[in-house]
ModelCIF file with pLDDT and N, C-alpha, C, O atoms, coordinates in Angstrom:
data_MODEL
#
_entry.id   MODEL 
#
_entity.id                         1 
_entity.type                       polymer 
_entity.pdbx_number_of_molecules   1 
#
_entity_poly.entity_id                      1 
_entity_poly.type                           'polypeptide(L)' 
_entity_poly.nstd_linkage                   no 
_entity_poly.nstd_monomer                   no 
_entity_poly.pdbx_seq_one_letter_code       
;(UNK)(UNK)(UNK)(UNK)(UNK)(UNK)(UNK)(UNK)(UNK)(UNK)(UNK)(UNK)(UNK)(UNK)(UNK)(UNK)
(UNK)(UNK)(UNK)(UNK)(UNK)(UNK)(UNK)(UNK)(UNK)(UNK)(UNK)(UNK)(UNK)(UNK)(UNK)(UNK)
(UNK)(UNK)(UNK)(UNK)(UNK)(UNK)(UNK)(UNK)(UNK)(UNK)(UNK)(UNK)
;
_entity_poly.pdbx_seq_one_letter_code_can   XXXXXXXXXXXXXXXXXXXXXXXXXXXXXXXXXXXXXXXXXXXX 
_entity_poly.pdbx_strand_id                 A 
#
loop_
_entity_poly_seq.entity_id 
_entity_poly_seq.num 
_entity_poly_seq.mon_id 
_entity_poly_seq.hetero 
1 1  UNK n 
1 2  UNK n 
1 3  UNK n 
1 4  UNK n 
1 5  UNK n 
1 6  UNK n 
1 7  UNK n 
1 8  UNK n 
1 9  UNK n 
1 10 UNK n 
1 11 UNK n 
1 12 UNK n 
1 13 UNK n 
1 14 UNK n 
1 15 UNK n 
1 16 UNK n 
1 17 UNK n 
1 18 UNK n 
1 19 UNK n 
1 20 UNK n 
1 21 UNK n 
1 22 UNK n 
1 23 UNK n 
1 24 UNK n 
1 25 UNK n 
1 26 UNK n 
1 27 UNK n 
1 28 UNK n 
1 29 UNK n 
1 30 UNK n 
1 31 UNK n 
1 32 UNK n 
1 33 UNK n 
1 34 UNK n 
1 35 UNK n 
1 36 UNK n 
1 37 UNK n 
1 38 UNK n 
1 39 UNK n 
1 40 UNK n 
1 41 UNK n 
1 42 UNK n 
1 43 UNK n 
1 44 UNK n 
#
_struct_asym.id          A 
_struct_asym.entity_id   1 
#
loop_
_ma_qa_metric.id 
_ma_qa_metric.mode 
_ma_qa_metric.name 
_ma_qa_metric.software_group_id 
_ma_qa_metric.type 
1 global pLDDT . pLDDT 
2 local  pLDDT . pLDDT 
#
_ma_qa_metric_global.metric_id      1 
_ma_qa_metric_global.metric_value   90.20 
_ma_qa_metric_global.model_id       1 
_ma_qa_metric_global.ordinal_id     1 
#
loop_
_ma_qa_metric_local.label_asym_id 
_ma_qa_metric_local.label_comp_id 
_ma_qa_metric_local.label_seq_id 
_ma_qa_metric_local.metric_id 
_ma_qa_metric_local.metric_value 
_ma_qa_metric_local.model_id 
_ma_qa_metric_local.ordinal_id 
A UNK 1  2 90.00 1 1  
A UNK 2  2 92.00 1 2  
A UNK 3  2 92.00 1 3  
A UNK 4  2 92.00 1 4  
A UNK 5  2 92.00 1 5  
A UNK 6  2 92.00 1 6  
A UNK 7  2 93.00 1 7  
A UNK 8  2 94.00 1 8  
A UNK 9  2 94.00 1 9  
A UNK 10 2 94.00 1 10 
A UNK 11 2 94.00 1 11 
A UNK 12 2 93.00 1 12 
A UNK 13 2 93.00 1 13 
A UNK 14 2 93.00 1 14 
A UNK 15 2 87.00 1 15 
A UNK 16 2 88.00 1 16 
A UNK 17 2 81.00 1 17 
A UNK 18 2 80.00 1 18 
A UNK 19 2 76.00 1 19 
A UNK 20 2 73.00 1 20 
A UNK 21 2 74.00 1 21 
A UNK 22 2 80.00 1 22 
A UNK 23 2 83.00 1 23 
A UNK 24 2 88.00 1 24 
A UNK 25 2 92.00 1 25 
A UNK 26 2 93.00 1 26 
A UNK 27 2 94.00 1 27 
A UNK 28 2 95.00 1 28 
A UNK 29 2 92.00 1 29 
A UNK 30 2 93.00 1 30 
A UNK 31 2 92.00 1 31 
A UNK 32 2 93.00 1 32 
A UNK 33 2 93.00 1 33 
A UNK 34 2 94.00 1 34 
A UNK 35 2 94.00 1 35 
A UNK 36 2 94.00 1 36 
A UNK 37 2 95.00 1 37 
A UNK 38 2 95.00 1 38 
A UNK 39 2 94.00 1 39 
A UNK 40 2 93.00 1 40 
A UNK 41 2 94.00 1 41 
A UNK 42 2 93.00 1 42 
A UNK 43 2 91.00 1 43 
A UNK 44 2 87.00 1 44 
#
loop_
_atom_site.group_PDB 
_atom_site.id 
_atom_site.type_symbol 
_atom_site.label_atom_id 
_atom_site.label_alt_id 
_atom_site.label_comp_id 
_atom_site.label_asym_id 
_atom_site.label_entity_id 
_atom_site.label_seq_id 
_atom_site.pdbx_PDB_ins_code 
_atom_site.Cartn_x 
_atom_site.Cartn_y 
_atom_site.Cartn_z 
_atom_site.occupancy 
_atom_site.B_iso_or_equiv 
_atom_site.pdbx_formal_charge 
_atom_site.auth_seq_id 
_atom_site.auth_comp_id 
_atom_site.auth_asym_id 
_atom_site.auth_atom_id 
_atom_site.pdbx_PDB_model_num 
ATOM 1   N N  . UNK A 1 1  ? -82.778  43.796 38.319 1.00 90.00 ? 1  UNK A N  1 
ATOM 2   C CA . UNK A 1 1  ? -81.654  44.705 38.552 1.00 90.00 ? 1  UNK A CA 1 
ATOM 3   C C  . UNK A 1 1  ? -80.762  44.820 37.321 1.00 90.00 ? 1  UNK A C  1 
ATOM 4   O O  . UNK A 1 1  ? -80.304  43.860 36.701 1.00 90.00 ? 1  UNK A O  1 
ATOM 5   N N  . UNK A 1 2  ? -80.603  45.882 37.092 1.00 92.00 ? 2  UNK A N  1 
ATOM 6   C CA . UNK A 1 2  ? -79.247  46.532 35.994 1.00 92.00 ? 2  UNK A CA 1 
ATOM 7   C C  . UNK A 1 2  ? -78.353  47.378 36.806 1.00 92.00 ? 2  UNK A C  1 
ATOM 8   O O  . UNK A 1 2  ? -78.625  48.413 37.413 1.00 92.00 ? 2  UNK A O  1 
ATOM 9   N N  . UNK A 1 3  ? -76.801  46.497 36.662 1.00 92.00 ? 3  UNK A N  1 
ATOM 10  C CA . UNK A 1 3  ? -75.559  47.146 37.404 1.00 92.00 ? 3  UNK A CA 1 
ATOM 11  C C  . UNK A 1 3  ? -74.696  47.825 36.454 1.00 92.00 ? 3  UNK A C  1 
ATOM 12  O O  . UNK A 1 3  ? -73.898  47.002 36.006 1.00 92.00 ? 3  UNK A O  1 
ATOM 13  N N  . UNK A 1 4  ? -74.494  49.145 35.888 1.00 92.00 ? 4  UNK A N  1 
ATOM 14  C CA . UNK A 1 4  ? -73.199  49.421 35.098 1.00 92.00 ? 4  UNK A CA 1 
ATOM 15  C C  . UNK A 1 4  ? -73.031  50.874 36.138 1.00 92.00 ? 4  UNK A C  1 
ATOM 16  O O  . UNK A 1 4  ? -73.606  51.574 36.972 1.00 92.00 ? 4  UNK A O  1 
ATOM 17  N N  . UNK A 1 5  ? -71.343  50.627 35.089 1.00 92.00 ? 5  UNK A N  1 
ATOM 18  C CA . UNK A 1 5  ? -70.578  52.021 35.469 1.00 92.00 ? 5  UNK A CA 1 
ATOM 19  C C  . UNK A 1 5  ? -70.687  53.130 34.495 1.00 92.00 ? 5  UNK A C  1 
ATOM 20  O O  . UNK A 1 5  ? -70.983  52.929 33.317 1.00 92.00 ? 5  UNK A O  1 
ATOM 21  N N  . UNK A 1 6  ? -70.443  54.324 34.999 1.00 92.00 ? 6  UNK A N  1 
ATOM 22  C CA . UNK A 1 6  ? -70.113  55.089 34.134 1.00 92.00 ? 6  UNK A CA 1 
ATOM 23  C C  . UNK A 1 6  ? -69.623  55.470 32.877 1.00 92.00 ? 6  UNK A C  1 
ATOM 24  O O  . UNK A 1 6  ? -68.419  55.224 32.936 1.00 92.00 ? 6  UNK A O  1 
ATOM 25  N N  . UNK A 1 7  ? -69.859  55.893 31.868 1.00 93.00 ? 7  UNK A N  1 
ATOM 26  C CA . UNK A 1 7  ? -68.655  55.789 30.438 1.00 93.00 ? 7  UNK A CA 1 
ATOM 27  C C  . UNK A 1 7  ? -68.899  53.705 30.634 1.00 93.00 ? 7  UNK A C  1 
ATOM 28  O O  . UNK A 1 7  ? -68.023  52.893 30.335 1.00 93.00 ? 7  UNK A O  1 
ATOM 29  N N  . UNK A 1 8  ? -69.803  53.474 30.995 1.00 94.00 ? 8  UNK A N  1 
ATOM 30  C CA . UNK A 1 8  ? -69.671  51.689 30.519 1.00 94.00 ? 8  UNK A CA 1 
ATOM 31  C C  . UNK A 1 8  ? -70.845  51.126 30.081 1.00 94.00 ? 8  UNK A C  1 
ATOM 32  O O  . UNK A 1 8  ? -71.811  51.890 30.086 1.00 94.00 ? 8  UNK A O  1 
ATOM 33  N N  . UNK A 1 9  ? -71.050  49.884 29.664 1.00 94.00 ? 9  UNK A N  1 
ATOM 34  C CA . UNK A 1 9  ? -72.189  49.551 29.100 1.00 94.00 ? 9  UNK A CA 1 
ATOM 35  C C  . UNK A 1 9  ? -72.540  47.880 29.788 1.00 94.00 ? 9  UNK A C  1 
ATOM 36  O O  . UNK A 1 9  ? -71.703  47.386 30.544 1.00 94.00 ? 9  UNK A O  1 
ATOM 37  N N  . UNK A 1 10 ? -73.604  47.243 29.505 1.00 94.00 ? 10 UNK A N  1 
ATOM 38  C CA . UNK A 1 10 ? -73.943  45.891 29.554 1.00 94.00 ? 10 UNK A CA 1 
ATOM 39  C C  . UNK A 1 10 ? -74.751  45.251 28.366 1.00 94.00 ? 10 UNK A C  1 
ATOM 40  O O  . UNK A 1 10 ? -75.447  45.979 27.659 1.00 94.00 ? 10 UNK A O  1 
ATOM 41  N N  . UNK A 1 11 ? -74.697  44.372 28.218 1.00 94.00 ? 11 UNK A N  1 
ATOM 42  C CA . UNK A 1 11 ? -75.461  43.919 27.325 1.00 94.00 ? 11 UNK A CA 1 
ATOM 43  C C  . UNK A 1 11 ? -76.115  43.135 28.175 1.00 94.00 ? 11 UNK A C  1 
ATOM 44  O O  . UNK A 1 11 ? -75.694  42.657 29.229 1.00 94.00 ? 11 UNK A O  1 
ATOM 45  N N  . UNK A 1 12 ? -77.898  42.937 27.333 1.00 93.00 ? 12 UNK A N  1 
ATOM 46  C CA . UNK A 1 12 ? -78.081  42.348 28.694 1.00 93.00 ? 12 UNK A CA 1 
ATOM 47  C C  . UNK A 1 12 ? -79.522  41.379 27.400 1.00 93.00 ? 12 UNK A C  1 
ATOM 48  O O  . UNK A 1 12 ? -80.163  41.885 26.479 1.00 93.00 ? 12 UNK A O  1 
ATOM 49  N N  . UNK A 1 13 ? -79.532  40.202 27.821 1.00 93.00 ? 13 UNK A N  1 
ATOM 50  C CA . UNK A 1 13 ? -80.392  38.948 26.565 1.00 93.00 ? 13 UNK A CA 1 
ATOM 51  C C  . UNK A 1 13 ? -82.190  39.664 27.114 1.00 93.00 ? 13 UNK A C  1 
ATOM 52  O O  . UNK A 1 13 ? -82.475  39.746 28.309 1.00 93.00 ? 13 UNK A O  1 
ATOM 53  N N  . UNK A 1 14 ? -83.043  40.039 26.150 1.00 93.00 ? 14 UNK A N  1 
ATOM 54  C CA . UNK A 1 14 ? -84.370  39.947 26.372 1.00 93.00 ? 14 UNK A CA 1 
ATOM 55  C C  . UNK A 1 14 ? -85.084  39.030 25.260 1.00 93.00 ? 14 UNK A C  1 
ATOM 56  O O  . UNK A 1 14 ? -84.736  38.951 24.082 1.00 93.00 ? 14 UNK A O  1 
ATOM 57  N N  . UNK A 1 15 ? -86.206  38.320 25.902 1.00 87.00 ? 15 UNK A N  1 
ATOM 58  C CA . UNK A 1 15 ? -86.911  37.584 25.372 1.00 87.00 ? 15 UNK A CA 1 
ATOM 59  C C  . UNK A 1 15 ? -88.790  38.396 25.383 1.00 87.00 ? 15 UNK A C  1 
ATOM 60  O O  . UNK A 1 15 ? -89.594  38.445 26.313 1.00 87.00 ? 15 UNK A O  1 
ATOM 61  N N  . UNK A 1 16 ? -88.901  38.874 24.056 1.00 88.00 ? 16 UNK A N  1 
ATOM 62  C CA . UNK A 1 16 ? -90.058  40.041 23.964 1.00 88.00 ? 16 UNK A CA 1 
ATOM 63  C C  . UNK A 1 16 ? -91.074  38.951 23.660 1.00 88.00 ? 16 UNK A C  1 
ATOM 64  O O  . UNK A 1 16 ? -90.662  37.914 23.140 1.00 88.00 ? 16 UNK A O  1 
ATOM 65  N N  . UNK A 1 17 ? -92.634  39.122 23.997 1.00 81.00 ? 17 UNK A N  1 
ATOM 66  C CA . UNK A 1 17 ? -93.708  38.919 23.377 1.00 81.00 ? 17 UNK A CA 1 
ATOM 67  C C  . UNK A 1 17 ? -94.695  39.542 22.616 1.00 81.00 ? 17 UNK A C  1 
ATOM 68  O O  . UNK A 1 17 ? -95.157  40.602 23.039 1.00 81.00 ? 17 UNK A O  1 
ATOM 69  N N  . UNK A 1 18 ? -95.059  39.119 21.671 1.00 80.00 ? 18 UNK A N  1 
ATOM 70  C CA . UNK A 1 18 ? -95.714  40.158 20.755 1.00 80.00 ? 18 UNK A CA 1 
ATOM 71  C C  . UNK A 1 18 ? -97.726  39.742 21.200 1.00 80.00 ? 18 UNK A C  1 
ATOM 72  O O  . UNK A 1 18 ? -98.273  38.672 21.465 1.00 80.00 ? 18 UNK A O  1 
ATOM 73  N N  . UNK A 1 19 ? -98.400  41.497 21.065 1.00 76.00 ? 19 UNK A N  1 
ATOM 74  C CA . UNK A 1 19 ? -99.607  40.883 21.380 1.00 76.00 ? 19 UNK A CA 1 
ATOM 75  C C  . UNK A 1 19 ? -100.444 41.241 20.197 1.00 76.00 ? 19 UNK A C  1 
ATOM 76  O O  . UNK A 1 19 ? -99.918  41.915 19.312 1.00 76.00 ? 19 UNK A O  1 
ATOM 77  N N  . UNK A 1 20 ? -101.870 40.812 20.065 1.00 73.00 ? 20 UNK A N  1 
ATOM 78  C CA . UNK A 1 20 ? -102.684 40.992 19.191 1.00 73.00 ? 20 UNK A CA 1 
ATOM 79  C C  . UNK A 1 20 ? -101.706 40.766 17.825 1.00 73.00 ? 20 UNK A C  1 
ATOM 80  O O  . UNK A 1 20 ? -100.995 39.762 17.817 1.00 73.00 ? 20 UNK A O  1 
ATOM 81  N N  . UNK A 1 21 ? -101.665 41.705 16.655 1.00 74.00 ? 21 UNK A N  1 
ATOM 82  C CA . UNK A 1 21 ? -101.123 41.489 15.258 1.00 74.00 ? 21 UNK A CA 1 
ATOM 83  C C  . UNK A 1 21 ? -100.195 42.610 15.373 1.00 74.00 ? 21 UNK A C  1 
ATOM 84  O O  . UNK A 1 21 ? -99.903  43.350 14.433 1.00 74.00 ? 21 UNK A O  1 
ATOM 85  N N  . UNK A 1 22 ? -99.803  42.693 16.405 1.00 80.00 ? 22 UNK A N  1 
ATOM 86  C CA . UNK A 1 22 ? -97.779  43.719 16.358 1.00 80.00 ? 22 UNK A CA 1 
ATOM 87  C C  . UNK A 1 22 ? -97.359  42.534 15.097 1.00 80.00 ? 22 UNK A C  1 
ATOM 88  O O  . UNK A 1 22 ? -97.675  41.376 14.821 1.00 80.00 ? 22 UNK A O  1 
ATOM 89  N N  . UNK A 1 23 ? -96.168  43.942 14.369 1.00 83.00 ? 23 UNK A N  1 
ATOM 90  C CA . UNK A 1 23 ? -95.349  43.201 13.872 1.00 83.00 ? 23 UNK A CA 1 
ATOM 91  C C  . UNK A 1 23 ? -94.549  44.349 12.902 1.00 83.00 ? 23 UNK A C  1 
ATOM 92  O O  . UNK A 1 23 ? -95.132  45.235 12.277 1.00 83.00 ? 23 UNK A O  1 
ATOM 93  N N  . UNK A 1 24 ? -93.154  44.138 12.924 1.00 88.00 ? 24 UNK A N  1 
ATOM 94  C CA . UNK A 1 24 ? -92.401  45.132 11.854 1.00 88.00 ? 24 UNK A CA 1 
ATOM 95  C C  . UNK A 1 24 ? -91.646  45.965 13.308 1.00 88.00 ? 24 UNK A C  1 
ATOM 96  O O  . UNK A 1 24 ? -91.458  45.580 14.462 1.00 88.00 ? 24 UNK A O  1 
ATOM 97  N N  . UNK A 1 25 ? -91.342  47.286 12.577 1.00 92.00 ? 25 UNK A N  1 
ATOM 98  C CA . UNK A 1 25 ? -90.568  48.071 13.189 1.00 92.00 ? 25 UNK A CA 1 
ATOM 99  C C  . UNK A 1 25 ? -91.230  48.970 14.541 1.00 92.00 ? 25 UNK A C  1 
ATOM 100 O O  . UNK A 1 25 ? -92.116  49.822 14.470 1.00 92.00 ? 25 UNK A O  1 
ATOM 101 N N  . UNK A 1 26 ? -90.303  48.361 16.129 1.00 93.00 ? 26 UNK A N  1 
ATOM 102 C CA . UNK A 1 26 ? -90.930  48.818 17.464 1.00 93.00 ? 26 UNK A CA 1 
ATOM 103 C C  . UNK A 1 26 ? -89.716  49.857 17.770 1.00 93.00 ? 26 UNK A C  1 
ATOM 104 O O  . UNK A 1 26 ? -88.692  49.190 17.623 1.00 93.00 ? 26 UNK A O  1 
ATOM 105 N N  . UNK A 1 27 ? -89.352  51.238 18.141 1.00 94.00 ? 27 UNK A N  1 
ATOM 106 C CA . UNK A 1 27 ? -88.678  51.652 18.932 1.00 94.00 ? 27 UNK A CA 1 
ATOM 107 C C  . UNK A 1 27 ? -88.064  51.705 19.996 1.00 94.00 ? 27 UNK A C  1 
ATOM 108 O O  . UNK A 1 27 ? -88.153  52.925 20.137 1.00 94.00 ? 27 UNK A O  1 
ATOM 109 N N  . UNK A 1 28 ? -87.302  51.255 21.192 1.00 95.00 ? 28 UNK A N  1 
ATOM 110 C CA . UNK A 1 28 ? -87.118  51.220 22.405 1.00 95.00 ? 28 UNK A CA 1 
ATOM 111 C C  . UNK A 1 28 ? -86.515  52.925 22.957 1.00 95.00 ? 28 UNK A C  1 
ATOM 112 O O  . UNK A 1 28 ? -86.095  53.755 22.152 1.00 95.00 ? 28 UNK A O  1 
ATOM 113 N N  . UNK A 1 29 ? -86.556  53.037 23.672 1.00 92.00 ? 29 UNK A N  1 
ATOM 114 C CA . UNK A 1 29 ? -86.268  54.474 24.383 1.00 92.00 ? 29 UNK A CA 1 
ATOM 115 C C  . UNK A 1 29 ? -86.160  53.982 26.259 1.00 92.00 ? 29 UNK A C  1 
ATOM 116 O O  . UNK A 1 29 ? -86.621  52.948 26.743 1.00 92.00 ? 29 UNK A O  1 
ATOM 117 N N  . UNK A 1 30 ? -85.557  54.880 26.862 1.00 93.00 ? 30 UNK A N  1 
ATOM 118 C CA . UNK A 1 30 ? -85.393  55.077 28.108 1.00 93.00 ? 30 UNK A CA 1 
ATOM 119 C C  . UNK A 1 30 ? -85.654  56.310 28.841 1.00 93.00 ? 30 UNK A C  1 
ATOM 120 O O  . UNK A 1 30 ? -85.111  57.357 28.486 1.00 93.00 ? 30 UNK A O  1 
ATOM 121 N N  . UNK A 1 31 ? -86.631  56.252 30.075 1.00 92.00 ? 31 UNK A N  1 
ATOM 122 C CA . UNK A 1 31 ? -86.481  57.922 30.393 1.00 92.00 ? 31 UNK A CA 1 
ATOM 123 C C  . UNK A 1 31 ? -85.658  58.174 31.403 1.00 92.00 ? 31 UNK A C  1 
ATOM 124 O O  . UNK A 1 31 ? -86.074  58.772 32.396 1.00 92.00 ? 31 UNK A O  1 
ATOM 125 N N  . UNK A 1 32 ? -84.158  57.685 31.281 1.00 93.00 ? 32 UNK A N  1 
ATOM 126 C CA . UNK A 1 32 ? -83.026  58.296 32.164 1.00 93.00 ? 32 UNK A CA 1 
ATOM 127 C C  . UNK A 1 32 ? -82.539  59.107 31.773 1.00 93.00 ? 32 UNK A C  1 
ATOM 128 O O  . UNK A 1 32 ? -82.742  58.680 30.637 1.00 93.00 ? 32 UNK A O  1 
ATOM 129 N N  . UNK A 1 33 ? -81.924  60.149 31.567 1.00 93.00 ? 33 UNK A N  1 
ATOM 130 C CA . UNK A 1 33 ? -80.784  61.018 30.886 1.00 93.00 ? 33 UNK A CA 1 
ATOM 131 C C  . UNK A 1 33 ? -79.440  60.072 30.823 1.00 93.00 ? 33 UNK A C  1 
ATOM 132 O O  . UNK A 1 33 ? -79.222  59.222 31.687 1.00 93.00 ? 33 UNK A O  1 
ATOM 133 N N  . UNK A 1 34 ? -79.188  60.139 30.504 1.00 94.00 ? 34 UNK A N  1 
ATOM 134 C CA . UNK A 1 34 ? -77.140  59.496 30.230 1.00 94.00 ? 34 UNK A CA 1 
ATOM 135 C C  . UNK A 1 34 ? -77.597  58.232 30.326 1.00 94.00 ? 34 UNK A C  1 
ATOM 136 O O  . UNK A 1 34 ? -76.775  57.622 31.009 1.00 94.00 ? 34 UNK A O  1 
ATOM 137 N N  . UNK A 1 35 ? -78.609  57.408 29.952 1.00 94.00 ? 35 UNK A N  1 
ATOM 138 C CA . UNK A 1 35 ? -78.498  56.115 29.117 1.00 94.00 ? 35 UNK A CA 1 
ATOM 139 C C  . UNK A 1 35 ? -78.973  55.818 28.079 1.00 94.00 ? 35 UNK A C  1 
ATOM 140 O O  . UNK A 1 35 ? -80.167  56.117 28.076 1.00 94.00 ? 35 UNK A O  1 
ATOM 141 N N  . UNK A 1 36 ? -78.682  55.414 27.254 1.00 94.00 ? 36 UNK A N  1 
ATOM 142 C CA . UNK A 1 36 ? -78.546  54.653 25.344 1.00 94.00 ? 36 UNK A CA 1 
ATOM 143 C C  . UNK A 1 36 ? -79.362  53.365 25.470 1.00 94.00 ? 36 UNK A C  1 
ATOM 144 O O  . UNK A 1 36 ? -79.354  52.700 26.506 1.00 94.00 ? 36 UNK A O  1 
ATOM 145 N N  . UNK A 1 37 ? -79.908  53.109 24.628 1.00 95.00 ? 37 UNK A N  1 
ATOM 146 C CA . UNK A 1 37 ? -80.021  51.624 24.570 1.00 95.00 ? 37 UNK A CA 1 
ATOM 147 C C  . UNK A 1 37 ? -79.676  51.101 22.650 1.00 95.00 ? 37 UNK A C  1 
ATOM 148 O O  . UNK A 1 37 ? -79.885  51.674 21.580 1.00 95.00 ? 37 UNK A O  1 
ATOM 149 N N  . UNK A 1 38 ? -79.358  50.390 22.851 1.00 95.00 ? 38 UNK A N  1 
ATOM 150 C CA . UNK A 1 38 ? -78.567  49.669 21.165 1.00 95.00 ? 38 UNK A CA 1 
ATOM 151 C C  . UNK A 1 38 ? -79.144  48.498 21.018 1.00 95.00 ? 38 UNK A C  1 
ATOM 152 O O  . UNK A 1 38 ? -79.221  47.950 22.118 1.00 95.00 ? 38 UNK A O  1 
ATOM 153 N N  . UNK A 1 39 ? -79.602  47.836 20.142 1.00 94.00 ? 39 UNK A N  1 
ATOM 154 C CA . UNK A 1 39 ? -80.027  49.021 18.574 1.00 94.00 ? 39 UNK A CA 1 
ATOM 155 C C  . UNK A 1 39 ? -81.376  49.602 19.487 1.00 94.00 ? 39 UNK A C  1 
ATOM 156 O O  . UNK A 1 39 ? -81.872  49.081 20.486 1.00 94.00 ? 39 UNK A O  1 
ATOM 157 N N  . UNK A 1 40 ? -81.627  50.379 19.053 1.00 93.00 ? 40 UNK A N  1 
ATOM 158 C CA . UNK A 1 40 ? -83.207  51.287 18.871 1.00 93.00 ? 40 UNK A CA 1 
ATOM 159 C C  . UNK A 1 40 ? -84.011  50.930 18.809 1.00 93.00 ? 40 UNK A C  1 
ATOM 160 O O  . UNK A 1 40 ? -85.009  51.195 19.479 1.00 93.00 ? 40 UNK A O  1 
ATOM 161 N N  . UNK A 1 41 ? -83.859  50.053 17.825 1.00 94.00 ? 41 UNK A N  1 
ATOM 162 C CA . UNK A 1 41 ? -85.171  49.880 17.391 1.00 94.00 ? 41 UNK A CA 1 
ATOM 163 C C  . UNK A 1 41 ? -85.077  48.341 16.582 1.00 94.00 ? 41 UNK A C  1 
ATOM 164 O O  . UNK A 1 41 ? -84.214  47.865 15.844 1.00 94.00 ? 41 UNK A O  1 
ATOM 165 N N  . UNK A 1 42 ? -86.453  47.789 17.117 1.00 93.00 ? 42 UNK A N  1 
ATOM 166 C CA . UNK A 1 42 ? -86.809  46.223 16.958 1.00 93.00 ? 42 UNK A CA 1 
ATOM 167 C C  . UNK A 1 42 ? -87.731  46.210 16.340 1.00 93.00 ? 42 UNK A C  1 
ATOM 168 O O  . UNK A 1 42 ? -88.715  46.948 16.393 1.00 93.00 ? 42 UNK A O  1 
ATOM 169 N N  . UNK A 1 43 ? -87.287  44.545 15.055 1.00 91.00 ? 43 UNK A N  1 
ATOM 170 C CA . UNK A 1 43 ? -87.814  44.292 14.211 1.00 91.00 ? 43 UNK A CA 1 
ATOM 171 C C  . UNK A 1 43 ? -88.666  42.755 14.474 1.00 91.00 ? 43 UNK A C  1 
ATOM 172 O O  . UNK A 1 43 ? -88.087  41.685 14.659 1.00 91.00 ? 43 UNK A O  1 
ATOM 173 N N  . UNK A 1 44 ? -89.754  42.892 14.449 1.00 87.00 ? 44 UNK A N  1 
ATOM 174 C CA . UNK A 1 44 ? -91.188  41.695 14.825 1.00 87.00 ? 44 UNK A CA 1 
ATOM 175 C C  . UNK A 1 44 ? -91.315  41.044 13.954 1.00 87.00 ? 44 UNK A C  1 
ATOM 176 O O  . UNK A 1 44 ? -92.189  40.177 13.953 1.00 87.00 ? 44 UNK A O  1 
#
């Protein structure tokens, strides 16, 4: 579960695993309209 308000934000701790030989620059995106996610984009 993710709880926010409007005009508000959360920060929220993830712990990623990398598979096979990922590594360097990953993008994150969301397909909601009117939510962001910060930073963008993750470095492996």
């Amino acid at each position: 579960d993710l709880t926010l308000r409007a005009g508000g934000s959360v920060a929220v701790p993830f712990d990623f695993l990398q598979r096979g030989t990922l590594s360097g620059s990953v993008t994150v995106d969301t397909n909601v309209p009117g939510i962001t996610v910060t930073p963008g984009t993750l470095t492996f």
